[in-house]
N, C-alpha and C. Protein backbone atom coordinates (compact mmCIF):
# COMPACT_ATOMS: atom_id res chain seq x y z
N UNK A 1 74.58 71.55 96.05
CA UNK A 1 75.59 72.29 95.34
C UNK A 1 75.04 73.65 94.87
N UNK A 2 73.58 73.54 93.94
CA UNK A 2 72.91 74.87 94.12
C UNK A 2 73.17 75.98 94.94
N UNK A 3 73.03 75.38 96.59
CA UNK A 3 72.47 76.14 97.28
C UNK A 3 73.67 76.96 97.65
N UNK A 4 75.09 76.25 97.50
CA UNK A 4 75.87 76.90 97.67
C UNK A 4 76.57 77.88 97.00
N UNK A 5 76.41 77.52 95.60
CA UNK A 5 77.13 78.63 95.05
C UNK A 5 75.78 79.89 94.85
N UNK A 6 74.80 79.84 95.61
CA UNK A 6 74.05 80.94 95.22
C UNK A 6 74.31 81.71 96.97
N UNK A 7 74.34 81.10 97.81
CA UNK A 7 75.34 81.23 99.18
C UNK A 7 76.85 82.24 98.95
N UNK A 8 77.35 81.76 98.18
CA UNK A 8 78.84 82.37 98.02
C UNK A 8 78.63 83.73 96.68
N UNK A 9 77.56 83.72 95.79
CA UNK A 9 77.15 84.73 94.87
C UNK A 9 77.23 85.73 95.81
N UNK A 10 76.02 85.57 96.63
CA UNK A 10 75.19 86.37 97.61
C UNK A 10 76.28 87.09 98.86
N UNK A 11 76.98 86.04 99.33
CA UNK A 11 78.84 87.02 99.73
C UNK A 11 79.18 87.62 99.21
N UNK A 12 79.78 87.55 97.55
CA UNK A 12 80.62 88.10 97.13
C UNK A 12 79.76 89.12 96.18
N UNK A 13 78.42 89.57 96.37
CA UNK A 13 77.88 90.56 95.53
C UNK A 13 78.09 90.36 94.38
N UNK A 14 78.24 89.43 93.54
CA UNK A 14 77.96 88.91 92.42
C UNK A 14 76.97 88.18 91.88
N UNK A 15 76.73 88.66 90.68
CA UNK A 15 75.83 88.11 89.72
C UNK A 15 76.21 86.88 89.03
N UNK A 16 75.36 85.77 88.43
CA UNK A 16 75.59 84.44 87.77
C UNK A 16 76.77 85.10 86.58
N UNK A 17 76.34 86.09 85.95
CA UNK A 17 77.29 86.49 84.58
C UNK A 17 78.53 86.68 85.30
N UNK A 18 78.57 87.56 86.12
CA UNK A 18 80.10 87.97 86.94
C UNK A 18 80.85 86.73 86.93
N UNK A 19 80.31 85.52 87.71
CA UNK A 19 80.70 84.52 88.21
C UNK A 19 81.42 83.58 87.21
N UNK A 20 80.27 83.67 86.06
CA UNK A 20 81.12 82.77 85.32
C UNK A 20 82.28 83.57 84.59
N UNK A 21 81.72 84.71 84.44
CA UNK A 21 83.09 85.58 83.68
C UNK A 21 84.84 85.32 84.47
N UNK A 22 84.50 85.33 85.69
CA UNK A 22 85.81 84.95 86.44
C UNK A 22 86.11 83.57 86.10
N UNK A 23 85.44 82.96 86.16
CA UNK A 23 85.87 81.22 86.21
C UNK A 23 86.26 81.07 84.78
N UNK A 24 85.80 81.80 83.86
CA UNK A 24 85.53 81.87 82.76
C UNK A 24 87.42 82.31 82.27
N UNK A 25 88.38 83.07 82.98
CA UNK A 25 89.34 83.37 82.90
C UNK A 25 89.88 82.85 83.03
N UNK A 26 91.13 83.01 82.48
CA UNK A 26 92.57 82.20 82.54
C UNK A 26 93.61 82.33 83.90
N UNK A 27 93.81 81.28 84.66
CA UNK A 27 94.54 81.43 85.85
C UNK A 27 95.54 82.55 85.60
N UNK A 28 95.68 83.07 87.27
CA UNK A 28 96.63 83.83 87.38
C UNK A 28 97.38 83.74 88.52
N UNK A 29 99.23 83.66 87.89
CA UNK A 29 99.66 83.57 89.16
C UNK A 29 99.79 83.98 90.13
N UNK A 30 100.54 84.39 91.37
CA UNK A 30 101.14 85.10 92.02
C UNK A 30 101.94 86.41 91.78
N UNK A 31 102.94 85.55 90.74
CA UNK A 31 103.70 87.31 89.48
C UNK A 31 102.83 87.64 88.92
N UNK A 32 101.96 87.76 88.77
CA UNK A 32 100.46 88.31 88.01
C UNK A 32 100.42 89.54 88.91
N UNK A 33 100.51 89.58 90.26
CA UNK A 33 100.06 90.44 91.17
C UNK A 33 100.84 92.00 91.27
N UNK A 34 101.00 92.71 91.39
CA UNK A 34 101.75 94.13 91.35
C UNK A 34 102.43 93.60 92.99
N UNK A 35 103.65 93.82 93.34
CA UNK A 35 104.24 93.69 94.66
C UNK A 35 105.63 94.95 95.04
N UNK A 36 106.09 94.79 96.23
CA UNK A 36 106.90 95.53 96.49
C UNK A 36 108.34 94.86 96.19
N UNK A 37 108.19 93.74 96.00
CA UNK A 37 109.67 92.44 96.06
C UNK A 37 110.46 93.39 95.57
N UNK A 38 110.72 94.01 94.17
CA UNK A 38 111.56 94.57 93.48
C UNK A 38 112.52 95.47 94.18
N UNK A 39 111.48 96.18 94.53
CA UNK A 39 112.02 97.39 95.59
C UNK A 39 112.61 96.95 96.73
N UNK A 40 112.22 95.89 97.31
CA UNK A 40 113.43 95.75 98.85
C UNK A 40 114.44 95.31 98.06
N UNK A 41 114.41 94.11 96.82
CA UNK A 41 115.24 93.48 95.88
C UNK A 41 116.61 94.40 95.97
N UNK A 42 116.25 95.76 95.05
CA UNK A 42 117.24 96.71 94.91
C UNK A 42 118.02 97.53 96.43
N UNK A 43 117.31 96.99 97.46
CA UNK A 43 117.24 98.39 98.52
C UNK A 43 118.79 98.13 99.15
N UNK A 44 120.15 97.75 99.39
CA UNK A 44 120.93 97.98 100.17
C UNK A 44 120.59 97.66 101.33
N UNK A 45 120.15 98.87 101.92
CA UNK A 45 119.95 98.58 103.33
C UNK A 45 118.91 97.42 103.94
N UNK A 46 117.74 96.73 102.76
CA UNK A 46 116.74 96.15 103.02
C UNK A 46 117.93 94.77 103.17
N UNK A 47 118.09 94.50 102.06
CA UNK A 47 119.45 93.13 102.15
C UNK A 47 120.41 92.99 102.88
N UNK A 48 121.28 94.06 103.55
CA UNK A 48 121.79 93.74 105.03
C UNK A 48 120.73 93.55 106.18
N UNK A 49 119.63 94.33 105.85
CA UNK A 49 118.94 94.22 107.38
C UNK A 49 118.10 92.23 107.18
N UNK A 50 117.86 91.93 106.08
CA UNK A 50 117.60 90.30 105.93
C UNK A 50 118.91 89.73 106.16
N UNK A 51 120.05 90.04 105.85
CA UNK A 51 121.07 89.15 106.46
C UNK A 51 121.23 88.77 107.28
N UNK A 52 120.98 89.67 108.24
CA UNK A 52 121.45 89.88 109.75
C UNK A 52 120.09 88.96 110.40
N UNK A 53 119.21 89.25 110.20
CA UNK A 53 117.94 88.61 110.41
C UNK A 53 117.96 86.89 110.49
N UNK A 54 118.49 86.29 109.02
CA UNK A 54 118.66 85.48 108.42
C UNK A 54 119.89 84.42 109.10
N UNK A 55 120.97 85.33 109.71
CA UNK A 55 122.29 85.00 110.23
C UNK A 55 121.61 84.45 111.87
N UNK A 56 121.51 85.49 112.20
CA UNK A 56 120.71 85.48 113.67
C UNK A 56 119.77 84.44 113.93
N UNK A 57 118.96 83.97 113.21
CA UNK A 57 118.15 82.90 112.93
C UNK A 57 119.16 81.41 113.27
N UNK A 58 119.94 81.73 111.86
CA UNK A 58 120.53 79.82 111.79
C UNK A 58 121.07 80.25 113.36
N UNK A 59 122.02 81.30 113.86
CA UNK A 59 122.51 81.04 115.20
C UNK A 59 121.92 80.81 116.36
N UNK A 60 120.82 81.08 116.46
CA UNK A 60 119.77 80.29 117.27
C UNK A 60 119.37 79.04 117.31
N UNK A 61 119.10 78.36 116.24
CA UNK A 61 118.71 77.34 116.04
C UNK A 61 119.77 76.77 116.29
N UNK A 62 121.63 76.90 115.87
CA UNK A 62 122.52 75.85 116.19
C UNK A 62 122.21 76.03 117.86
N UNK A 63 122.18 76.86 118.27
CA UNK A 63 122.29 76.66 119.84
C UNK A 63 121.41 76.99 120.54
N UNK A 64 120.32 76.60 119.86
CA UNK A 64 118.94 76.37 120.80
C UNK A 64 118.28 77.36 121.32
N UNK A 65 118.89 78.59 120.78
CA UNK A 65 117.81 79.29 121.15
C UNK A 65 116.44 79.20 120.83
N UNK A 66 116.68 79.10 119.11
CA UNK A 66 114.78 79.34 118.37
C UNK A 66 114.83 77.68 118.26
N UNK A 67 113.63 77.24 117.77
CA UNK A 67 113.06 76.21 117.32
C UNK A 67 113.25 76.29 115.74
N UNK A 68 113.46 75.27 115.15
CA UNK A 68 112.76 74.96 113.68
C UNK A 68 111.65 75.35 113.92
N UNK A 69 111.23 76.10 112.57
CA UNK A 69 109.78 76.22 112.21
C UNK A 69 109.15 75.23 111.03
N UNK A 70 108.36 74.54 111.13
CA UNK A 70 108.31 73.09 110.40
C UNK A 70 107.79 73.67 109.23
């Protein structure tokens, strides 16, 4: 177990203090992250062009064009 986390230090250019300082933190989610979601969210044209996308999809799948994706 040693050997590994001095293995994965040695990747990530971190020091023992670094290391624990991260672990040492409080999870973070996903919405934690800065993203673009908002912006297609608001965009008009981004939400027709997923419709159409979205539409086109189920119509494939009823008639065989695409596959389920599992």
């Amino acid at each position: 177990m040693r050997h590994d986390r001095v293995f994965v230090l040695k990747k990530l250019g971190l020091t023992e203090e670094e290391f624990a300082g991260i672990m040492a933190a409080p999870p973070l989610r996903f919405e934690d992250y800065p993203s673009y979601q908002r912006s297609f969210d608001h965009n008009p044209w981004w939400r027709a062009a997923m419709d159409v996308m979205i539409r086109t999809k189920r119509l494939g799948i009823r008639f065989g064009l695409f596959r389920r994706s599992a």
